[in-house]
Protein backbone atom coordinates (compact mmCIF):
# COMPACT_ATOMS: atom_id res chain seq x y z
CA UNK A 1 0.00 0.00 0.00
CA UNK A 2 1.44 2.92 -1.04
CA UNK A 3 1.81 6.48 1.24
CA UNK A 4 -1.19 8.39 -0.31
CA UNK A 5 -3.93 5.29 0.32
CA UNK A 6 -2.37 5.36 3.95
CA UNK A 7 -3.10 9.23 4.70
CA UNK A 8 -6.53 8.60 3.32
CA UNK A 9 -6.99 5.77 5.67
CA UNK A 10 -5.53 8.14 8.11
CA UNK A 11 -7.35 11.27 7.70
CA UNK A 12 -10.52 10.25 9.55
CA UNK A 13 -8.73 9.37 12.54
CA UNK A 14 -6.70 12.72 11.97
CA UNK A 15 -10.50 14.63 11.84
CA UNK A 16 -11.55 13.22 14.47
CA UNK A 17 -8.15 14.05 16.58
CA UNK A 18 -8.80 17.46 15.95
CA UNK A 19 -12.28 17.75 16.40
CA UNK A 20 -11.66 15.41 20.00
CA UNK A 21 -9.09 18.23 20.94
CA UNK A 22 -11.59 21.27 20.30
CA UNK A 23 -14.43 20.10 22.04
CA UNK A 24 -11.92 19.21 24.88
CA UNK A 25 -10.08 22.88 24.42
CA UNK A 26 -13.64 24.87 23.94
CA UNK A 27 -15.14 22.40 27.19
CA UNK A 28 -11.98 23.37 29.71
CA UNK A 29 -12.20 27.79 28.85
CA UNK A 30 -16.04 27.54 28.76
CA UNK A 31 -16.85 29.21 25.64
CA UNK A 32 -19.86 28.09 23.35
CA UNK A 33 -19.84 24.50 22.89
CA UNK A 34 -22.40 24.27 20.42
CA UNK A 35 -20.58 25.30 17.18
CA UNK A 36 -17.51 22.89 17.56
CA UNK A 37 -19.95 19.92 19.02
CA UNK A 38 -22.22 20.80 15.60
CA UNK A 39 -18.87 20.11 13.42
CA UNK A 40 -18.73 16.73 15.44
CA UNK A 41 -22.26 15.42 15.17
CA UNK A 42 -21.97 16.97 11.25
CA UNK A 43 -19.02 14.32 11.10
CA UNK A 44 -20.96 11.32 12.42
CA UNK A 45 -24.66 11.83 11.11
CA UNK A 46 -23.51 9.30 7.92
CA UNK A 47 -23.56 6.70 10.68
CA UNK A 48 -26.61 8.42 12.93
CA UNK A 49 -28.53 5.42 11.77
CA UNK A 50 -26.09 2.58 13.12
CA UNK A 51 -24.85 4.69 16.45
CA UNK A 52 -28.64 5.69 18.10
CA UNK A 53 -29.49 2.81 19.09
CA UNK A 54 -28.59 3.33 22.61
CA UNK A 55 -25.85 0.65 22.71
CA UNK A 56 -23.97 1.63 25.63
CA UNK A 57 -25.84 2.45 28.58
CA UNK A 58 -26.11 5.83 30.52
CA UNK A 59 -23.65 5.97 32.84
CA UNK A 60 -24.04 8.42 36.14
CA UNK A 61 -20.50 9.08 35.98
CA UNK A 62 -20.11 12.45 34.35
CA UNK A 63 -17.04 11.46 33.19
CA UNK A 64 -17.44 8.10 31.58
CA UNK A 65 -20.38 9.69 30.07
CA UNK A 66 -18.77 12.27 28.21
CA UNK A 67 -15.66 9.45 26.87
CA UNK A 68 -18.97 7.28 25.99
CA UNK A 69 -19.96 10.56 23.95
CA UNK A 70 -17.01 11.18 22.37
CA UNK A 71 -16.41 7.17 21.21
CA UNK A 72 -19.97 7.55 19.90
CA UNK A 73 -19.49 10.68 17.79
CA UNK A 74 -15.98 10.86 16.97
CA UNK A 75 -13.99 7.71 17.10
CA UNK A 76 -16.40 5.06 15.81
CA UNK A 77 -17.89 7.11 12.44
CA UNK A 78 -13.98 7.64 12.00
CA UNK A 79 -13.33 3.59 12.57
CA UNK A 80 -15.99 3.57 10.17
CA UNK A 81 -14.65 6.07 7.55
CA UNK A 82 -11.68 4.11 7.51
CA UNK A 83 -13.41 0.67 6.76
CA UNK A 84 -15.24 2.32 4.24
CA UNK A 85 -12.18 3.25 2.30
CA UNK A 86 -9.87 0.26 2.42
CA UNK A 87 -12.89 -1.45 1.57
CA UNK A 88 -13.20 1.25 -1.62
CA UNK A 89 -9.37 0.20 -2.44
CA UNK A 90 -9.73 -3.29 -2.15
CA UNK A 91 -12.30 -3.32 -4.15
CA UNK A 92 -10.49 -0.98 -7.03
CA UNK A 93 -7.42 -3.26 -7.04
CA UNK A 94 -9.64 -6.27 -7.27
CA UNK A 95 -11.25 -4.64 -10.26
CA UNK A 96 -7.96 -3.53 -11.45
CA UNK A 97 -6.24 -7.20 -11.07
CA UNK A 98 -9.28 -8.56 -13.33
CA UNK A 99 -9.07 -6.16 -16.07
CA UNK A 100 -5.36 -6.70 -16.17
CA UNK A 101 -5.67 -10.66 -16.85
């Protein structure tokens, strides 16, 4: 696999880095949450349909609650992203190994 194919796979994972590191930034010098937490659910409502079905449970640790948020929003559409386009390769060089015979 060559460099670019591995930044692509990468740059979900990079997105949601940064987006993880605004909410925490804009969350710790209580400014307006709502505009950086829109850019996050704006990155996972592709997968709204798969995540809202209340599969973790609602913990009463504020805490654990907001990692449970942030897995939910950010890291699993981005786990997701990722499948989406190694499966998108794999299936090009399939194609491409086909055509070639």
């Amino acid at each position: 696999m060559n460099w670019t194919k591995r930044l692509l796979l990468a740059l979900s994972f990079a997105i949601a880095a940064v987006l993880n590191a605004l909410m925490l930034a804009v969350d710790r010098l209580h400014l307006q949450r709502e505009h950086i937490a829109g850019y996050g659910f704006l990155y996972g409502a592709p997968w709204a349909w798969i995540l809202d079905h209340g599969w973790f449970p609602n913990p009463h640790n504020r805490s654990l609650q907001a990692l449970i948020g942030y897995v939910v929003i950010l890291w699993i559409p981005a786990a997701l992203y990722a499948c989406c386009i190694w499966l998108l390769f794999l299936g090009l060089r399939i194609i491409s190994t086909r055509r070639s015979r």
